[in-house]
Protein backbone atom coordinates (compact mmCIF):
# COMPACT_ATOMS: atom_id res chain seq x y z
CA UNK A 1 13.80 -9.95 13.24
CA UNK A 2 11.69 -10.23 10.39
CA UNK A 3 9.65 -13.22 9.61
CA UNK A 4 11.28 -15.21 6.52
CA UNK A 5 10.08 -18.10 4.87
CA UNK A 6 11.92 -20.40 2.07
CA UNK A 7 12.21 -18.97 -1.05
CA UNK A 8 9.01 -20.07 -3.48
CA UNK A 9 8.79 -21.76 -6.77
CA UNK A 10 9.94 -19.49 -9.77
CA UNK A 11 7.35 -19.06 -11.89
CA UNK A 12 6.60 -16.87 -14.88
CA UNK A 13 3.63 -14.46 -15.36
CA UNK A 14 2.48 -12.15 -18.01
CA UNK A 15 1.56 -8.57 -16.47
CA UNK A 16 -0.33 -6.29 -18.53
CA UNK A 17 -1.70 -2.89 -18.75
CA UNK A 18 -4.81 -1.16 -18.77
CA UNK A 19 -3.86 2.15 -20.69
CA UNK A 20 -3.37 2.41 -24.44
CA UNK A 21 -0.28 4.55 -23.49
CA UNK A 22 0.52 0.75 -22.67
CA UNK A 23 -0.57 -2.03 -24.80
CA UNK A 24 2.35 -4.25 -24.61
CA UNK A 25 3.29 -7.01 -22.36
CA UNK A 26 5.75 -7.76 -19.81
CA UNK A 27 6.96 -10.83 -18.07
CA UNK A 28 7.82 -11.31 -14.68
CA UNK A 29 9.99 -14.00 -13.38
CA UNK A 30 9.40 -15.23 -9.82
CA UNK A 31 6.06 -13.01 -9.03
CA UNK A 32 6.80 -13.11 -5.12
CA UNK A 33 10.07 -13.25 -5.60
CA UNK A 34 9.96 -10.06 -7.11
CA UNK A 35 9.99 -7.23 -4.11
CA UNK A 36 13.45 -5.27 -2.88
CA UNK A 37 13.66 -4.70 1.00
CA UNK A 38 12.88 -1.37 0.10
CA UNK A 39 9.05 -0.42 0.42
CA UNK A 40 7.35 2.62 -0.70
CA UNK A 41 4.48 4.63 0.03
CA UNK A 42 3.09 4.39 -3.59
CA UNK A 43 0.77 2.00 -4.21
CA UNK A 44 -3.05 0.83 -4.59
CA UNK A 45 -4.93 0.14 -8.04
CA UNK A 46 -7.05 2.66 -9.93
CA UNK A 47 -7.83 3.19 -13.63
CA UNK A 48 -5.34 5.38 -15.80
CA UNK A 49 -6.47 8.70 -16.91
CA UNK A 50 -6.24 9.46 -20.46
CA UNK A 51 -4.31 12.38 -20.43
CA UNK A 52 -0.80 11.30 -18.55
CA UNK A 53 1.46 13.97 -19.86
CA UNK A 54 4.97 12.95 -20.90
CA UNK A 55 4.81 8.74 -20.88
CA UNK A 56 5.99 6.83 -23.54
CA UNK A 57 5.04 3.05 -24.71
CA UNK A 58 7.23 0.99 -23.12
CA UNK A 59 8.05 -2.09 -25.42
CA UNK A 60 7.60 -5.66 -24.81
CA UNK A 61 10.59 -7.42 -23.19
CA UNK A 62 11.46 -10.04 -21.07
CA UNK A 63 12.50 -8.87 -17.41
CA UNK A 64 14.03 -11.32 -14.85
CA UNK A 65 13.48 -9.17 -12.10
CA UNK A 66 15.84 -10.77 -8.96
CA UNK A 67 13.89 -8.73 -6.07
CA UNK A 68 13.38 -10.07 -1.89
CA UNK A 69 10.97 -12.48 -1.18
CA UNK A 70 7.33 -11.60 -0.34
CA UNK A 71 7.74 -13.34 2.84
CA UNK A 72 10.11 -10.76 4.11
CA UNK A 73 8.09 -8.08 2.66
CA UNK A 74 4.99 -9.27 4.96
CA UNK A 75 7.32 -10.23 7.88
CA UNK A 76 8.53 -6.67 8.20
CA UNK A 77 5.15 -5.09 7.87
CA UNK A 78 3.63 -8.04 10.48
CA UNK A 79 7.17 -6.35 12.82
CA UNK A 80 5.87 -2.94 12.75
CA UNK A 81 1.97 -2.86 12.30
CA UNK A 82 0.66 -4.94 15.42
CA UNK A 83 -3.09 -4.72 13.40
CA UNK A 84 -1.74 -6.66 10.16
CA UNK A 85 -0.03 -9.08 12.56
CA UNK A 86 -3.26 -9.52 14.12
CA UNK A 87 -4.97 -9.84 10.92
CA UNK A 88 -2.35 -12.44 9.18
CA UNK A 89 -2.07 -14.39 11.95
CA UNK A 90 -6.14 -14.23 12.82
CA UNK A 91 -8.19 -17.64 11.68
CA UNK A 92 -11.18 -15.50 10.98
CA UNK A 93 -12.82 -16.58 8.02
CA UNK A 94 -16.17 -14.80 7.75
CA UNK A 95 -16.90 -11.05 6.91
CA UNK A 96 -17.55 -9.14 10.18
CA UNK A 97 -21.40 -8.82 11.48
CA UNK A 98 -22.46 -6.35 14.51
CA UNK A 99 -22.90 -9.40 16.23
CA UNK A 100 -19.63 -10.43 15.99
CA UNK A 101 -18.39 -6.90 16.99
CA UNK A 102 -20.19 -6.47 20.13
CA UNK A 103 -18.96 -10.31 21.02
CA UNK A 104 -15.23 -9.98 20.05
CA UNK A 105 -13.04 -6.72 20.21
CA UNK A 106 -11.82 -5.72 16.74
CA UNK A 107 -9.51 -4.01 15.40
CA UNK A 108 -7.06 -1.60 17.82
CA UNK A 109 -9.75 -2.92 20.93
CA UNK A 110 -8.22 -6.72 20.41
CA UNK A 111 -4.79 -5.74 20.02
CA UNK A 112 -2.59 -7.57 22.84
CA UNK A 113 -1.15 -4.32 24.60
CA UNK A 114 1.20 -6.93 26.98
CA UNK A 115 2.59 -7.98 23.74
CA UNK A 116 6.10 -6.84 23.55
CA UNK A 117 7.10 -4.40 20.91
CA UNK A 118 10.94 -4.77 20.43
CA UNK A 119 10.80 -1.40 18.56
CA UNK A 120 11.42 2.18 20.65
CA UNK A 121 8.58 3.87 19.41
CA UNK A 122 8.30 7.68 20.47
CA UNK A 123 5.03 8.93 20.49
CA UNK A 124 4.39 11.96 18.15
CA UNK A 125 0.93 12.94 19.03
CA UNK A 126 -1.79 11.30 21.01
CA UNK A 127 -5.54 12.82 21.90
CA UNK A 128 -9.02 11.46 21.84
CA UNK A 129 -10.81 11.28 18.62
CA UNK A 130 -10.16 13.09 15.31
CA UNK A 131 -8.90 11.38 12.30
CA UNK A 132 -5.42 10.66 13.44
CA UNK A 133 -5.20 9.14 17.13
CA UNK A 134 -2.23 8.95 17.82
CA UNK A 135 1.33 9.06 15.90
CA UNK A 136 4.56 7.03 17.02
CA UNK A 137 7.93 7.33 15.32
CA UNK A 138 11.00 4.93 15.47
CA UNK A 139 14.33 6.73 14.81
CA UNK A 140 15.37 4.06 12.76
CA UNK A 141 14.25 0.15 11.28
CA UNK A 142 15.83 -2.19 9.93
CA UNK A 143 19.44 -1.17 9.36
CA UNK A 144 18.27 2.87 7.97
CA UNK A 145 18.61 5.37 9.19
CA UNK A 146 15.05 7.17 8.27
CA UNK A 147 12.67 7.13 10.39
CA UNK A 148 9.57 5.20 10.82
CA UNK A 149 6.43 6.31 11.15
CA UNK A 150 3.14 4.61 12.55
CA UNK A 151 -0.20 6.29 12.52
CA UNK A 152 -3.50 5.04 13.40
CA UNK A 153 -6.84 6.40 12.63
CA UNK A 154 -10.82 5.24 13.42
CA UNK A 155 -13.11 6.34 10.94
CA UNK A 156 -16.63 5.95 9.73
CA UNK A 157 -18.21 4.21 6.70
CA UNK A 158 -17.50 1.31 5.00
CA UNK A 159 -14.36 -0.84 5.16
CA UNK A 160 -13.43 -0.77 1.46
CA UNK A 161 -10.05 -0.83 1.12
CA UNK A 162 -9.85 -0.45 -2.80
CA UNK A 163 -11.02 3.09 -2.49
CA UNK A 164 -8.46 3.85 0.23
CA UNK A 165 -5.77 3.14 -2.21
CA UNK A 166 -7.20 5.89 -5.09
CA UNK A 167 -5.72 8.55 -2.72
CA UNK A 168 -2.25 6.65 -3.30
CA UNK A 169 -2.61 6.17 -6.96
CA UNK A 170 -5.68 7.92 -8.33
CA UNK A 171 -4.07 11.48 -9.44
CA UNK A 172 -7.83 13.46 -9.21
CA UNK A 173 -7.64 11.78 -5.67
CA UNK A 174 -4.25 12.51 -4.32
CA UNK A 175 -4.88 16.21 -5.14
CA UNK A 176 -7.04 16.26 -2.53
CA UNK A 177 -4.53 15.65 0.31
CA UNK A 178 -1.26 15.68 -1.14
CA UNK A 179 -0.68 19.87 -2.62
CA UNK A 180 3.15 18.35 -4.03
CA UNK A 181 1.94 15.37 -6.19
CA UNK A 182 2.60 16.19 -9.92
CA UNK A 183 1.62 13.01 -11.27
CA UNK A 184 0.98 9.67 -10.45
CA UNK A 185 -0.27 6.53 -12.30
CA UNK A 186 -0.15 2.75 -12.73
CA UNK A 187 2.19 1.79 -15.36
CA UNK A 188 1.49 -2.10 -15.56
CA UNK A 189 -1.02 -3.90 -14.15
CA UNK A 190 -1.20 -7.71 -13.49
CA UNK A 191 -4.56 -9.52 -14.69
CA UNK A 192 -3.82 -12.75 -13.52
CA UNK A 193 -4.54 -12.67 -9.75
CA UNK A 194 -5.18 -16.49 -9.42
CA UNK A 195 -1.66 -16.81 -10.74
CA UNK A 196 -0.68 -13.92 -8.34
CA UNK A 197 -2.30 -15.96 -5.71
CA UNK A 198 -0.84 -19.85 -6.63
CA UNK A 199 3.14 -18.11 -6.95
CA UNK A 200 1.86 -16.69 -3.21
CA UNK A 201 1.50 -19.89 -1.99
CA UNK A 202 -0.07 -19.28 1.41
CA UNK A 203 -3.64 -17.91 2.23
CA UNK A 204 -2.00 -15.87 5.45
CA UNK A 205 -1.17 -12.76 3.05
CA UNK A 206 -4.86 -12.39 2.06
CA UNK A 207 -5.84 -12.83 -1.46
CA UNK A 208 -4.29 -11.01 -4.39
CA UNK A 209 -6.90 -7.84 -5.36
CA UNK A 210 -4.07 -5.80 -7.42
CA UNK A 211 -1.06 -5.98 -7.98
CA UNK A 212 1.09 -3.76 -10.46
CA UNK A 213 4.31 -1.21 -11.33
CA UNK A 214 3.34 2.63 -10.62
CA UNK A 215 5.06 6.02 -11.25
CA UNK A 216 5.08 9.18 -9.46
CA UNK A 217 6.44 12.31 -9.38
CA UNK A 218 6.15 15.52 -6.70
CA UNK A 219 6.75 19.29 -7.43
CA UNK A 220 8.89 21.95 -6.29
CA UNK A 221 8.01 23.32 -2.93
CA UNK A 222 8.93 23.84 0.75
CA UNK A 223 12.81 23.89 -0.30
CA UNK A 224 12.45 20.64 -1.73
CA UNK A 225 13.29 19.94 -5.46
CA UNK A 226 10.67 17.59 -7.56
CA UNK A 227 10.96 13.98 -6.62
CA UNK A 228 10.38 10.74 -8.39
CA UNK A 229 9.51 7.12 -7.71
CA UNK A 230 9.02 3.96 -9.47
CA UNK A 231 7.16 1.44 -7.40
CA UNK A 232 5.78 -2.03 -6.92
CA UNK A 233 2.06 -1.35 -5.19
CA UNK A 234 -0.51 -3.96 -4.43
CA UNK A 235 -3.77 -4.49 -2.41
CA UNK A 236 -4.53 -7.47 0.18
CA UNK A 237 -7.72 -8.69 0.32
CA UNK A 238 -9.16 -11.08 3.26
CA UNK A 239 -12.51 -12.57 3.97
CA UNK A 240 -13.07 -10.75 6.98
CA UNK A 241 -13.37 -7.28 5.02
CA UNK A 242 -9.93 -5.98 6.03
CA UNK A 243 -7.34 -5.06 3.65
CA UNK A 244 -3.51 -3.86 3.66
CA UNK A 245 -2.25 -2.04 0.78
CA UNK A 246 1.58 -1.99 0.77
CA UNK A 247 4.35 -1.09 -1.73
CA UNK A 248 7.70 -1.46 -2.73
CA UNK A 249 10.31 0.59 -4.75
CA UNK A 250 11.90 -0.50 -7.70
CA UNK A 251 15.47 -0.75 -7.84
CA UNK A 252 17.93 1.16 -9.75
CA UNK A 253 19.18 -1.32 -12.04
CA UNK A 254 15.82 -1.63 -13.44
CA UNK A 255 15.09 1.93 -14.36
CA UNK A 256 15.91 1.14 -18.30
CA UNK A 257 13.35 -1.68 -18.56
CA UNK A 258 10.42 0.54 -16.28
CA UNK A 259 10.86 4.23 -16.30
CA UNK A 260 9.28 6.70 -18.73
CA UNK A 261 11.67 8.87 -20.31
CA UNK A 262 13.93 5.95 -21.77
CA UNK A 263 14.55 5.05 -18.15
CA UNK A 264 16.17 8.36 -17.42
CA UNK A 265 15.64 9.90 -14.25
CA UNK A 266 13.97 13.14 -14.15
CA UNK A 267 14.41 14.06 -10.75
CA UNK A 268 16.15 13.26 -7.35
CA UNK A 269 14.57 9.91 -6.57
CA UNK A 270 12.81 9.23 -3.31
CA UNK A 271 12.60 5.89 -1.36
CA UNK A 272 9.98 4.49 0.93
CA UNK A 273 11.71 1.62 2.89
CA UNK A 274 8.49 0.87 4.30
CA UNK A 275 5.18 1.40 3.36
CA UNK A 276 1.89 -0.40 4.54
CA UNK A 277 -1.46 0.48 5.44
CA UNK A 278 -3.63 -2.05 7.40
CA UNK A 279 -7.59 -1.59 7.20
CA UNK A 280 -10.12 -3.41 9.66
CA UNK A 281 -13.73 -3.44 10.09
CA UNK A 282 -14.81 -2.52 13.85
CA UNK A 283 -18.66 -2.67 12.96
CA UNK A 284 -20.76 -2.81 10.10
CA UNK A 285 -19.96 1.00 9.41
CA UNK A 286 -16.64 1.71 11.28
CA UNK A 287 -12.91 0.82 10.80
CA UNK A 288 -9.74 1.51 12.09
CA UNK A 289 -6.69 1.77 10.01
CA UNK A 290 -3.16 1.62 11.08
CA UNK A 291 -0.53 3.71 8.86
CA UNK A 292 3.05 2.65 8.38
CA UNK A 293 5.92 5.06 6.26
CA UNK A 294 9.47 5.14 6.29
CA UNK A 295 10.31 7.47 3.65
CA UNK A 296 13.55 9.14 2.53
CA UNK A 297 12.64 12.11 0.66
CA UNK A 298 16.90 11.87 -0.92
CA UNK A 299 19.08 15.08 -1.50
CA UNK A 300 20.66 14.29 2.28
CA UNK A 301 17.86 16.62 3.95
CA UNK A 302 18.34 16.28 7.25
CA UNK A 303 15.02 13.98 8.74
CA UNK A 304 14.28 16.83 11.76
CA UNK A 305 13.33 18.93 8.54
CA UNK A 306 11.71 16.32 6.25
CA UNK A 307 9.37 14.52 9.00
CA UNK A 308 7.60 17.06 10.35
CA UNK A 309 6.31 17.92 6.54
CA UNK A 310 5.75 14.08 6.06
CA UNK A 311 3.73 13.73 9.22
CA UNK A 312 1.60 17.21 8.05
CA UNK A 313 0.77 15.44 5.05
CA UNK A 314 -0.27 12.20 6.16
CA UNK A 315 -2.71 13.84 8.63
CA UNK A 316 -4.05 15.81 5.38
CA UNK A 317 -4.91 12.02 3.87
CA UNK A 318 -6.79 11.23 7.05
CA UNK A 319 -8.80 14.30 7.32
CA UNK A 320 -9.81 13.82 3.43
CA UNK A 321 -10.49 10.20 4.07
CA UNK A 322 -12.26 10.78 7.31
CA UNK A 323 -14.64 13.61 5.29
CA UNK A 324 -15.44 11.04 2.25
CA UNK A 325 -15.69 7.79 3.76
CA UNK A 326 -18.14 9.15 6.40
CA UNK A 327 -20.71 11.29 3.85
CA UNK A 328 -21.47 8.08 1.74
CA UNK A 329 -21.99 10.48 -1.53
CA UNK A 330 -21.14 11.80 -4.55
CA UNK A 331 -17.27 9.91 -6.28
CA UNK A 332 -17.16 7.21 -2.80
CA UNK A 333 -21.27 6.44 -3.23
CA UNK A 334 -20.64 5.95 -7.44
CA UNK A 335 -17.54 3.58 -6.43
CA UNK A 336 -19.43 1.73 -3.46
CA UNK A 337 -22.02 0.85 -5.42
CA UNK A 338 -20.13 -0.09 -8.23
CA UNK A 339 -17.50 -2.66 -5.62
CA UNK A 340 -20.28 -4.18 -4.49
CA UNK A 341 -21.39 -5.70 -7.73
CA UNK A 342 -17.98 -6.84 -8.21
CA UNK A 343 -16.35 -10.39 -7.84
CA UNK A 344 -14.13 -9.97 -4.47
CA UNK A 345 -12.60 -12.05 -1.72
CA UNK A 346 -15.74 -10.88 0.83
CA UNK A 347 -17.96 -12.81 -1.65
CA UNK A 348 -15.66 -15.19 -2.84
CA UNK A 349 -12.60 -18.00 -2.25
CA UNK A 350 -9.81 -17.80 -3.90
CA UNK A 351 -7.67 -20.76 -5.46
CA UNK A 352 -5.58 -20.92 -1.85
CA UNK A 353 -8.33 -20.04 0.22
CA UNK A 354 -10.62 -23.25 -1.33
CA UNK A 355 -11.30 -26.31 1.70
């Protein structure tokens, strides 16, 4: 079962956005009380390009949106990723020195394989090295029927998280891996992450580094009709240098208040039931990174069909990943030098994290 908690103190937050497409404010009632069981594999924070095609302003309102509890959110992805259970329930406190690598396995190394996994995970793929490892699938979690999907990667470079998520979000960057994405962008953002972090209420989840609404949309191709989603994304931040970037989808009901197009939908929507992905330092220029999807691409395609193409493209987000993060040049030296000048939790205590 998934690990609950009691449901937080409602409070009330202003979330912005960082696009003039978007100058207007909207407020959210019950910040971690605002996620739907469903998770997505949209997410992660970049800046908006200036030339989104077909988005219109959406107005100020007030929203009362009455979504799951972040608690299950981070139970579920603690159920199926053994390295962000590891990682939430770790007391580590200090960024990650060679040292400390050579002393104590990290990452997939430390993982407790006499731990008992009460999921029947099939394994995919396994071989030595390469981007992607191995790949496991579960035929089905928590009550759907769609398959799960756990991948897990060691790569080179630097443990930055942030970047990891522009090949979610970033459109420039998702062409690069994905050939279906249309178009893809943060609609709001939230600029309050102490407030993010105080409606938290509990330093296991890491410390708020994004949090936002995001919109996507795929194209025609391999028999499949254009998709669209409408998602809740964030990005985890801890001490140590890991991260886990993790979405959620938004529900139905709230399509009016979010979606472009006067909350019309323009295509078949898609839903990720699950969606995390769990970064960890090994070394001072290594990580390992462990991949979690359940996606139901909609239109009652049959998953034997579906999965195969899913799996395909997550292994093209690894190779791209694997090729940037280990050359240290050109867009991922410009960002890395520009992160490290900036305020984060590695350099930094948040309002929970304070002694």
């Amino acid at each position: 079962q998934s690990q609950t908690a009691a449901p937080m103190t409602m409070t009330t937050v202003n979330v912005s956005t960082e696009t003039p497409l978007h100058s207007r404010f909207i407020s959210m009632v019950a910040l971690v009380s605002v996620f739907s069981a469903r998770f997505t594999n949209a997410l992660a924070p970049t800046a908006v390009s200036q030339d989104v095609p077909h988005i219109k302003p959406i107005h100020s309102q007030e929203l009362g949106v009455p979504l799951e509890n972040l608690h299950d959110l981070f139970g579920q992805i603690q159920e199926v990723s053994p390295l962000a259970r590891k990682l939430m329930q770790s007391s580590q406190s200090d960024k990650i020195s060679p040292e400390a690598a050579s002393e104590t396995p990290l990452g997939f190394a430390g993982l407790d394989t006499n731990n008992h996994d009460p999921l029947k995970w099939k394994t995919v793929e396994s071989r030595k090295g390469g981007p992607v490892w191995k790949i496991e699938k579960c035929d089905s979690y928590n009550g759907q029927r769609t398959p799960l999907l756990r991948f897990r990667s060691t790569l080179s470079g630097p443990c930055v998280g942030e970047y990891f998520g522009k090949y979610i979000l970033d459109l420039s960057s998702r062409q690069k891996w994905d050939k279906q994405i249309d178009t893809v962008y943060p609609l709001y953002e939230m600029p309050d992450l102490d407030a993010a972090n105080l409606a938290m209420g509990s330093p296991t989840y890491g410390d708020v580094a994004r949090l936002g609404i995001g919109y996507g949309t795929t194209k025609k191709g391999l028999g499949i009709s254009p998709r669209e989603q409408c998602f809740w994304y964030g990005l985890q931040e801890f001490p140590c240098g890991s991260s886990i970037l993790w979405g959620t989808e938004v529900d139905d009901e709230h399509n009016a208040a979010l979606l472009p197009n006067g909350g019309k939908l323009r295509h078949q929507r898609a839903r990720s039931h699950l969606f995390a992905a769990t970064l960890t330092p090994t070394g001072a220029d290594t990580f390992d990174v462990e991949y979690v999807l359940q996606l139901d691409i909609g239109g009652g395609l049959p998953h034997f069909v579906t999965t195969p193409v899913l799996i395909d493209t997550v292994k093209s987000l690894f190779r791209t990943a694997h090729r940037e993060y280990s050359k240290l040049e050109g867009e991922f030296q410009a960002f890395l030098e520009e992160w490290q000048n900036r305020d984060h939790v590695a350099s930094r205590h948040s309002l929970l994290m304070t002694p």
